[in-house]
Each structure stands twice: as structure tokens, then as C-alpha cells.
PDB file of N, CA and C in Angstrom:
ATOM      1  N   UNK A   1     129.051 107.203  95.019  1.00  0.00           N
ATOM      2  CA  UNK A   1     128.718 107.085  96.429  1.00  0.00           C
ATOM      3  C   UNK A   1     127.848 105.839  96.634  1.00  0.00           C
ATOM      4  N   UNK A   2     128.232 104.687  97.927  1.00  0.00           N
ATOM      5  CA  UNK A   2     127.499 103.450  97.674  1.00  0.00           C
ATOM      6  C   UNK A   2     126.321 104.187  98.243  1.00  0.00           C
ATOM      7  N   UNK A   3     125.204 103.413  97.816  1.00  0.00           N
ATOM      8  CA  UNK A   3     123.568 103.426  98.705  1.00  0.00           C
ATOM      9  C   UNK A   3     123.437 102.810  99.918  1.00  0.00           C
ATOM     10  N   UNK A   4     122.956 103.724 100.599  1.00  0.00           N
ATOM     11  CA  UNK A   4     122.721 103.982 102.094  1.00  0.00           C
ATOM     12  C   UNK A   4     121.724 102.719 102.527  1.00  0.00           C
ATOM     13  N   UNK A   5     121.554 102.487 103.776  1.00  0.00           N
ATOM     14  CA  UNK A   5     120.428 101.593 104.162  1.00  0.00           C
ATOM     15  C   UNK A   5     118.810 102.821 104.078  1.00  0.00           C
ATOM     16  N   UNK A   6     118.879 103.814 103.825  1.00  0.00           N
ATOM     17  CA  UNK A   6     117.616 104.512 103.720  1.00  0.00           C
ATOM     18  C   UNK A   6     117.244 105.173 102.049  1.00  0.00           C
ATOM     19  N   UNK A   7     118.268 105.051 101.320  1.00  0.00           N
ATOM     20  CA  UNK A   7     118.245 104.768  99.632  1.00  0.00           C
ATOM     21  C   UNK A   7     117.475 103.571  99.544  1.00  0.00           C
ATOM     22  N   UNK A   8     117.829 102.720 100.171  1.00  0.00           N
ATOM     23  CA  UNK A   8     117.554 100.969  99.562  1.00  0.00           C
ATOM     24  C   UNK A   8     115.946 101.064 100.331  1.00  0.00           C
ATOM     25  N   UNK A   9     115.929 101.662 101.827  1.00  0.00           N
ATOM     26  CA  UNK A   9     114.430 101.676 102.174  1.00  0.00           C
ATOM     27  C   UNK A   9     113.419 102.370 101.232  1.00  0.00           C
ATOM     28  N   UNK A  10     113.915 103.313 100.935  1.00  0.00           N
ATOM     29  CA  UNK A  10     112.857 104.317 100.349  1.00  0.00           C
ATOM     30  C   UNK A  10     112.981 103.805  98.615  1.00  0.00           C
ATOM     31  N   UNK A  11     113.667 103.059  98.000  1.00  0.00           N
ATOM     32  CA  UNK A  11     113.186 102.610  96.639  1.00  0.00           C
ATOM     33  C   UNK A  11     112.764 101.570  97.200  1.00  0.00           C
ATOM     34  N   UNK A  12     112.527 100.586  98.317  1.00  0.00           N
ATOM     35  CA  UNK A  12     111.682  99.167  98.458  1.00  0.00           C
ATOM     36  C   UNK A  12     110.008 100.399  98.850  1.00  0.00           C
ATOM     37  N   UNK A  13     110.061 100.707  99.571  1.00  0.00           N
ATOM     38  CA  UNK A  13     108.633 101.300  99.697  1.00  0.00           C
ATOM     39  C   UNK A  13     108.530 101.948  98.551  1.00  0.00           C
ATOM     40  N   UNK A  14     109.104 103.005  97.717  1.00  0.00           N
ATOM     41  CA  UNK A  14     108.814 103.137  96.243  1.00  0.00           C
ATOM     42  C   UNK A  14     108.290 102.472  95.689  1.00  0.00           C
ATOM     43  N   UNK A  15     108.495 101.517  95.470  1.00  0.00           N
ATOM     44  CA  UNK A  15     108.315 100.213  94.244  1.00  0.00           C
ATOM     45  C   UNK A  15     106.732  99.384  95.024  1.00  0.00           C
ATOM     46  N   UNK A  16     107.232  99.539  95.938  1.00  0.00           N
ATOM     47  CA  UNK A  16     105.621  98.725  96.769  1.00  0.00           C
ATOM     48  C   UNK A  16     103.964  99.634  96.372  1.00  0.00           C
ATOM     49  N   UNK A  17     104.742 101.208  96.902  1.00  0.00           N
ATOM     50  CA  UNK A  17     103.749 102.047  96.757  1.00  0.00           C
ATOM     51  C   UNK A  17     102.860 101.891  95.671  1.00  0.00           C
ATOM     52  N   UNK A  18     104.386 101.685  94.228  1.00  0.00           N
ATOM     53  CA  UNK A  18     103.714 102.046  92.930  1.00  0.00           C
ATOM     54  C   UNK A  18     102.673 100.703  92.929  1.00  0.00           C
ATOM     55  N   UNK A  19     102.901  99.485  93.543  1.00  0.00           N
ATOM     56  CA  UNK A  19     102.373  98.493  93.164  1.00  0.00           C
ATOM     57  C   UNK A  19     100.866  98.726  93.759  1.00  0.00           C
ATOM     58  N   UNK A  20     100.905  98.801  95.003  1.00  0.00           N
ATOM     59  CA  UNK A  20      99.720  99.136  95.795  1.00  0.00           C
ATOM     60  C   UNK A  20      98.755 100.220  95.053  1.00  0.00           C
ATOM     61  N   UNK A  21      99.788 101.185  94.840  1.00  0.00           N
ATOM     62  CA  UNK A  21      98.611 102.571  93.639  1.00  0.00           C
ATOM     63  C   UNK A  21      97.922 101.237  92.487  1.00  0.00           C
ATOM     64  N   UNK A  22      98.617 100.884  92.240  1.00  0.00           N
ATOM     65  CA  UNK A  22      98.342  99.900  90.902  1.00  0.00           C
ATOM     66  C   UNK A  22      97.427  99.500  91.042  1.00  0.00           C
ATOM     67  N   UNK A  23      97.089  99.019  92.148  1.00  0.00           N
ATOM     68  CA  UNK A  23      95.942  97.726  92.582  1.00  0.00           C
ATOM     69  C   UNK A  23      94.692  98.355  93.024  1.00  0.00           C
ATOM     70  N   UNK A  24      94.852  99.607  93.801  1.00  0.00           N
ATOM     71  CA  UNK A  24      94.174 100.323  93.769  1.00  0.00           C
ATOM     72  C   UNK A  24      93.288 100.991  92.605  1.00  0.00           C
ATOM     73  N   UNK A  25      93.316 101.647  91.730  1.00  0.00           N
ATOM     74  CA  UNK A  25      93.428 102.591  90.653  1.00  0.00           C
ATOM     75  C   UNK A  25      92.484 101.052  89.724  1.00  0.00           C
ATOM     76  N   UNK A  26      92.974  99.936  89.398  1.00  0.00           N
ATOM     77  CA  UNK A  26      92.127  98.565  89.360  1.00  0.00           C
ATOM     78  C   UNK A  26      90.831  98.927  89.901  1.00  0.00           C
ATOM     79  N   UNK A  27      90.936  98.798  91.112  1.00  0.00           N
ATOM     80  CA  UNK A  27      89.940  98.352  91.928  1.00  0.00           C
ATOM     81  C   UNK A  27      88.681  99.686  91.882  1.00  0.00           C
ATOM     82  N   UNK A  28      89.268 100.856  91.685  1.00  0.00           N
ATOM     83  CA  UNK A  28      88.779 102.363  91.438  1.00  0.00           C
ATOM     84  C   UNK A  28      87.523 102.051  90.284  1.00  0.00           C
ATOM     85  N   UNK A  29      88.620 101.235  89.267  1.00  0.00           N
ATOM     86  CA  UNK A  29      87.960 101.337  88.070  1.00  0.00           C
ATOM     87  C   UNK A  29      86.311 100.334  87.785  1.00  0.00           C
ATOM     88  N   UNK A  30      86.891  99.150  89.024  1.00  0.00           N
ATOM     89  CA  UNK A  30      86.058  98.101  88.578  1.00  0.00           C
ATOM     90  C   UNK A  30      84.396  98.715  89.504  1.00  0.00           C
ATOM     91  N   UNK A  31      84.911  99.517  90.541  1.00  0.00           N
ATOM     92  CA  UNK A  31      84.018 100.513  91.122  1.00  0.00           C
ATOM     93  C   UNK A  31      83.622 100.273  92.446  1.00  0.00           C
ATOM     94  N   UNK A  32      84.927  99.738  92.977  1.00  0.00           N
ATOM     95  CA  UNK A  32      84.964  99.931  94.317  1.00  0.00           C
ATOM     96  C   UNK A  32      84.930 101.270  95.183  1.00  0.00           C
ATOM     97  N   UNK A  33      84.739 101.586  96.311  1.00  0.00           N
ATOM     98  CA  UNK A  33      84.602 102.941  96.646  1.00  0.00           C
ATOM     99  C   UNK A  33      83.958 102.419  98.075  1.00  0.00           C
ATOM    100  N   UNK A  34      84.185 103.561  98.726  1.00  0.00           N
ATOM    101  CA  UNK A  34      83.640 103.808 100.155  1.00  0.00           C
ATOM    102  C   UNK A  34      84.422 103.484 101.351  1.00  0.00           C
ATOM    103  N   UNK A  35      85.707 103.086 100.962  1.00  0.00           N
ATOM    104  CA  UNK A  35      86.909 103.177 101.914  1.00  0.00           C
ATOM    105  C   UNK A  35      86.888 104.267 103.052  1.00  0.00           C
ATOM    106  N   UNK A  36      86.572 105.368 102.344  1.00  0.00           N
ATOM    107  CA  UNK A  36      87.062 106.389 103.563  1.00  0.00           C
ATOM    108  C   UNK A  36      86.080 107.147 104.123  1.00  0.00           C
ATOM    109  N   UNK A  37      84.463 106.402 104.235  1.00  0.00           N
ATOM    110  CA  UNK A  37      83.762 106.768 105.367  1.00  0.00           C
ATOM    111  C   UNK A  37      84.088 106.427 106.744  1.00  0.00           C
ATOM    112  N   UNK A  38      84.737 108.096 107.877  1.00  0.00           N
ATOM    113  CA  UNK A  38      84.798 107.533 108.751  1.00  0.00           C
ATOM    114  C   UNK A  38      83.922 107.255 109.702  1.00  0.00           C
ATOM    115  N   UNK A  39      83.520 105.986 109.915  1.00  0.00           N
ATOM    116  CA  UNK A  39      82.535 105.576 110.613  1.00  0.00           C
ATOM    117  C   UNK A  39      82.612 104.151 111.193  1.00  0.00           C
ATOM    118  N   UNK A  40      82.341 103.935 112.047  1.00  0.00           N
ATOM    119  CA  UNK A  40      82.466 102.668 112.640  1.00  0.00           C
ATOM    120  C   UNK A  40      81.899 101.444 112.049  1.00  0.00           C
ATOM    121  N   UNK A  41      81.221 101.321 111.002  1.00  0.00           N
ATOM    122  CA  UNK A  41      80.707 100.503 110.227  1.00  0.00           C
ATOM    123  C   UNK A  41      81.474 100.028 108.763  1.00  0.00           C
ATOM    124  N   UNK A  42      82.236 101.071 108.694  1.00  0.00           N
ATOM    125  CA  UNK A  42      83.398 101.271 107.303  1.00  0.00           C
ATOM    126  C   UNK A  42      84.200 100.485 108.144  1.00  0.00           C
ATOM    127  N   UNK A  43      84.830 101.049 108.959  1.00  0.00           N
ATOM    128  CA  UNK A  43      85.679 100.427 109.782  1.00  0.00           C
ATOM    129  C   UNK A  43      86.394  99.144 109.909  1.00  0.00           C
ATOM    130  N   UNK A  44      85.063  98.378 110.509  1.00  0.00           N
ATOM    131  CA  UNK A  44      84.507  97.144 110.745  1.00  0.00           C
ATOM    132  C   UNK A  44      84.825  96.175 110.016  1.00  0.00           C
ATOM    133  N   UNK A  45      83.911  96.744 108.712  1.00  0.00           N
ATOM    134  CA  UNK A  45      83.907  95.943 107.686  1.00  0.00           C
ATOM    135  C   UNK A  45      85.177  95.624 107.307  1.00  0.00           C
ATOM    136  N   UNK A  46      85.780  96.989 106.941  1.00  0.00           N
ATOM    137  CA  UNK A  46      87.600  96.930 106.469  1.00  0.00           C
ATOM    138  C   UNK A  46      88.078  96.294 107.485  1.00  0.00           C
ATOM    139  N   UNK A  47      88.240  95.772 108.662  1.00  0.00           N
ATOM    140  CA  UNK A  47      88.862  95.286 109.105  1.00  0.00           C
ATOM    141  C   UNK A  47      88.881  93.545 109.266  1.00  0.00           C
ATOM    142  N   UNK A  48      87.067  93.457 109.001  1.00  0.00           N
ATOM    143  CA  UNK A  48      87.199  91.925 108.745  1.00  0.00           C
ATOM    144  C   UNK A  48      87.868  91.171 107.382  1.00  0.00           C
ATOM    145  N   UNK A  49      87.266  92.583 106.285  1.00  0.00           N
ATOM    146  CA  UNK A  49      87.973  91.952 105.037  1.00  0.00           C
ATOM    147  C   UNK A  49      89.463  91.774 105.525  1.00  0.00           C
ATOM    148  N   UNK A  50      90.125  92.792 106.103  1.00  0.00           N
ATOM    149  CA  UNK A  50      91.823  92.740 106.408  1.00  0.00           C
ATOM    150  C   UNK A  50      92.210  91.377 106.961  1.00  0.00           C
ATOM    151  N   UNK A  51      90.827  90.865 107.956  1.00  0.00           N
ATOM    152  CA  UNK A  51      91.616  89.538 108.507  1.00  0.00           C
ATOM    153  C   UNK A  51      91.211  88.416 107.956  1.00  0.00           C
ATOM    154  N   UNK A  52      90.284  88.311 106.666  1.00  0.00           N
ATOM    155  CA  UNK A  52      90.017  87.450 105.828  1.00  0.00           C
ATOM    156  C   UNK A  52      91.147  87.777 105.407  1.00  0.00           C
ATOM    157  N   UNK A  53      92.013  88.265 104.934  1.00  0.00           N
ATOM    158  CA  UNK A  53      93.380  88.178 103.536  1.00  0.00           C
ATOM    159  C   UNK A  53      94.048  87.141 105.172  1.00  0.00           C
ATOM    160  N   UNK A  54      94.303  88.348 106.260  1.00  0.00           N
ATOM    161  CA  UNK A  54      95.361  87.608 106.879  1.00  0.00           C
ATOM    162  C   UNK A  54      95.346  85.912 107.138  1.00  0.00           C
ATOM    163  N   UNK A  55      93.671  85.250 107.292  1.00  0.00           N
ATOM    164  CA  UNK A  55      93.370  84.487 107.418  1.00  0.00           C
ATOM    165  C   UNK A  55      93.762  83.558 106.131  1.00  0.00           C
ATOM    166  N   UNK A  56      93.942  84.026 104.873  1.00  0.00           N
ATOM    167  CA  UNK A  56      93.964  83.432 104.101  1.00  0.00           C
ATOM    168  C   UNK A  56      95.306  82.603 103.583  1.00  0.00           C
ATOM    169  N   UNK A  57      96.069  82.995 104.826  1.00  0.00           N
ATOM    170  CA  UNK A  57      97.523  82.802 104.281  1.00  0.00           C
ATOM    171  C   UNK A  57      98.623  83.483 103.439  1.00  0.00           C
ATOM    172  N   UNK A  58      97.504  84.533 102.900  1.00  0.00           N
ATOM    173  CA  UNK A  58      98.466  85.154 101.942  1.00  0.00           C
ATOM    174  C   UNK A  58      99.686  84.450 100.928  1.00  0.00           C
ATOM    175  N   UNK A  59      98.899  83.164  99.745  1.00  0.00           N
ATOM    176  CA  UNK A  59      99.783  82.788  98.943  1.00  0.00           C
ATOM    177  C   UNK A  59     100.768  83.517  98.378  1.00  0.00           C
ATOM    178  N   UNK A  60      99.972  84.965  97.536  1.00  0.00           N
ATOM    179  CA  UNK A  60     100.664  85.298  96.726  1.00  0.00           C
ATOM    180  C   UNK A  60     101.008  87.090  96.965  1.00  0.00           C
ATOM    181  N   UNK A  61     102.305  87.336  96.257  1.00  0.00           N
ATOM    182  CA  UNK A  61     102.731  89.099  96.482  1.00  0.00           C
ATOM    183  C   UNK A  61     100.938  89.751  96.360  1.00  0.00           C
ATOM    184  N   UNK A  62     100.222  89.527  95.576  1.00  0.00           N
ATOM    185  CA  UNK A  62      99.042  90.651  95.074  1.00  0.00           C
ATOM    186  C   UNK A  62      98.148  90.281  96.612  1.00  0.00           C
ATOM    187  N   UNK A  63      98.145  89.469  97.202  1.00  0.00           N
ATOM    188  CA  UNK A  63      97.676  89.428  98.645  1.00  0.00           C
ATOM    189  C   UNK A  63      98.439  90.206  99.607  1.00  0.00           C
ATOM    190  N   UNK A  64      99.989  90.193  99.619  1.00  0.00           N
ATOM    191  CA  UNK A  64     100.383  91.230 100.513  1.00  0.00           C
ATOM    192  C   UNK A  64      99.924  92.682  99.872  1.00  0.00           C
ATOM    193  N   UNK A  65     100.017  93.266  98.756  1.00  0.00           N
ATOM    194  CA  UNK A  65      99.402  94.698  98.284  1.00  0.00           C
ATOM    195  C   UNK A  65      98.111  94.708  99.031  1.00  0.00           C
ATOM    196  N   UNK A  66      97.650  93.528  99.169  1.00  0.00           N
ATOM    197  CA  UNK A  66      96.316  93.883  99.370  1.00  0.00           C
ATOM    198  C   UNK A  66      95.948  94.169 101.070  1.00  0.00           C
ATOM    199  N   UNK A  67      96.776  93.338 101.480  1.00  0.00           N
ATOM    200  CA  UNK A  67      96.952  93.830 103.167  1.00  0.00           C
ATOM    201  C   UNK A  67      97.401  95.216 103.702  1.00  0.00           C
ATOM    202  N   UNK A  68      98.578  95.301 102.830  1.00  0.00           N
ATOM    203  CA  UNK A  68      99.004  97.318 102.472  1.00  0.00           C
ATOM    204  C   UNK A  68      97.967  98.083 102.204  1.00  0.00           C
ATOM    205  N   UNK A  69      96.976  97.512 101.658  1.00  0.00           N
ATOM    206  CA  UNK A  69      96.221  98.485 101.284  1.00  0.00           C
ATOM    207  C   UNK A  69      94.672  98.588 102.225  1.00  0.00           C
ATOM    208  N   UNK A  70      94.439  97.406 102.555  1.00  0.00           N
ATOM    209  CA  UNK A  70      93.679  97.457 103.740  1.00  0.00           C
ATOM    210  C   UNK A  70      94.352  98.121 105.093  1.00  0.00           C
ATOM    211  N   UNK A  71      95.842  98.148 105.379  1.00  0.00           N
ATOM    212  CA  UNK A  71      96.550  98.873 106.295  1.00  0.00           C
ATOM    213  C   UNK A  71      96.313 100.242 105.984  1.00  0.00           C
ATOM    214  N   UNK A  72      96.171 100.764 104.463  1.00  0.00           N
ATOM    215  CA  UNK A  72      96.550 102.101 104.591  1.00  0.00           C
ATOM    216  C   UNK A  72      94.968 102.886 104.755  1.00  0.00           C
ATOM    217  N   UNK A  73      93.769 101.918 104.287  1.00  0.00           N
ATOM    218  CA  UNK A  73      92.480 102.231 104.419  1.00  0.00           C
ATOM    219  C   UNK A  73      91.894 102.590 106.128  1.00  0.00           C
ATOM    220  N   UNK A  74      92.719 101.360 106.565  1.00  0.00           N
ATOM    221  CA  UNK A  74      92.204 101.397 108.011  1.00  0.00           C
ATOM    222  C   UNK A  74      93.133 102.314 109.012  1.00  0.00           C
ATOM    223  N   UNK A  75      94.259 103.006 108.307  1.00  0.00           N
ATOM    224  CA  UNK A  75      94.830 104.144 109.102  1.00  0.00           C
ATOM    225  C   UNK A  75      94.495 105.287 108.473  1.00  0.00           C
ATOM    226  N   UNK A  76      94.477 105.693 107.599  1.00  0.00           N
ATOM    227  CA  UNK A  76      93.285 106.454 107.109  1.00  0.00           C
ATOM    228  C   UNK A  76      92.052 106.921 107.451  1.00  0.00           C
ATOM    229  N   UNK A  77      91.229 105.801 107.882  1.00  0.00           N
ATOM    230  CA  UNK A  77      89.717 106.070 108.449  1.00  0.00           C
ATOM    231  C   UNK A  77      90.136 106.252 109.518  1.00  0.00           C
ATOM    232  N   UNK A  78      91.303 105.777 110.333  1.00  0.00           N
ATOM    233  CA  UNK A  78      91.431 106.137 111.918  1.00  0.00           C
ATOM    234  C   UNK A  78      91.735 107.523 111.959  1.00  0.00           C
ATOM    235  N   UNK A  79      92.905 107.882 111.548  1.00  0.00           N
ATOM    236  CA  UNK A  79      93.214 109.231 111.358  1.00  0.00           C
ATOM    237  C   UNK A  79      92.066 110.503 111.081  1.00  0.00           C
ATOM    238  N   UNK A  80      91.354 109.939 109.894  1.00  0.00           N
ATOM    239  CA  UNK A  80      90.501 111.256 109.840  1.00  0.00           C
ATOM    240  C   UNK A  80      89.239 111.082 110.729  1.00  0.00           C
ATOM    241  N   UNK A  81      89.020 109.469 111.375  1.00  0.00           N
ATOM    242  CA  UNK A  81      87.603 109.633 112.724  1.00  0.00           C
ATOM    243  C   UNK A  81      87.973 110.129 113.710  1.00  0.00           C
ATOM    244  N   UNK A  82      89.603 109.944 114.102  1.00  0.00           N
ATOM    245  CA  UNK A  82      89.573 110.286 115.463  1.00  0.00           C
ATOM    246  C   UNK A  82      89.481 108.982 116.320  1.00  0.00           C
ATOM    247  N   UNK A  83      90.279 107.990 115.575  1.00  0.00           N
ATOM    248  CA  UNK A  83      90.008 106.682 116.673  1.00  0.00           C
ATOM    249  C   UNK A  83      90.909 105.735 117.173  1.00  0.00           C
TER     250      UNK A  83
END
């Protein structure tokens, strides 16, 4: 049976995910933390770092993970503040 256009979606977000966990789970280790205070000051912050990457041009793939992952921080804190 050929692969569907939602086979091919869901192994491209597969493969992203795993990358993004990747970078994450890194970043866990080196002892980052405090992503998911929801509070308007967490927030903030995550969002300027988000537009420093965007600002940065984003040379390379490990800069887009890293925008994914500031996306998934800052819907995250929205979701569980209520904002």
C-alpha cells in the first residue's frame, strides 16, 4: 500500500520530535530547567530568547530544534497559565 500524505506527515514530525527530545534531554543534563513556570516572567523571558534564535537567522537545522522547542515551551506555559 503506497504512503499516504499523513504517513509521510507523521514520520516528518516523528523524526523532528525525536530530534527536539534530543536537544532537550542535552540541555536537561547540562542543567537547564525552569521552562514551565507559569508566570509572566518565564514567559517573557522564553519569548525573547525565541526571538533572539528568530533574530539570528537561523543558520543551522539545531537552530530550527531550537525554535520547536522554544514553540513547544511557550505553548506549554500558555496552556497550563491560562493565557
Amino acid at each position: 500500500m503506497p504512503e499516504t500524505e499523513i504517513d509521510r506527515l507523521n514520520a516528518a514530525v516523528d523524526a523532528f520530535a525525536a530530534k527536539m527530545k534530543a536537544k532537550l534531554a542535552k540541555k536537561a543534563e547540562e542543567g537547564f530547567a525552569g521552562w514551565d513556570a507559569a508566570d509572566p516572567e518565564t514567559r517573557e523571558a522564553l519569548f525573547r530568547k525565541f526571538m533572539a534564535h528568530v533574530e539570528s537567522q537561523c543558520n543551522g537545522f539545531d537552530e530550527w530544534v531550537d525554535l520547536a522547542n522554544f514553540c513547544m515551551f511557550l505553548e506549554r506555559v500558555d496552556d497550563v497559565g491560562g493565557a
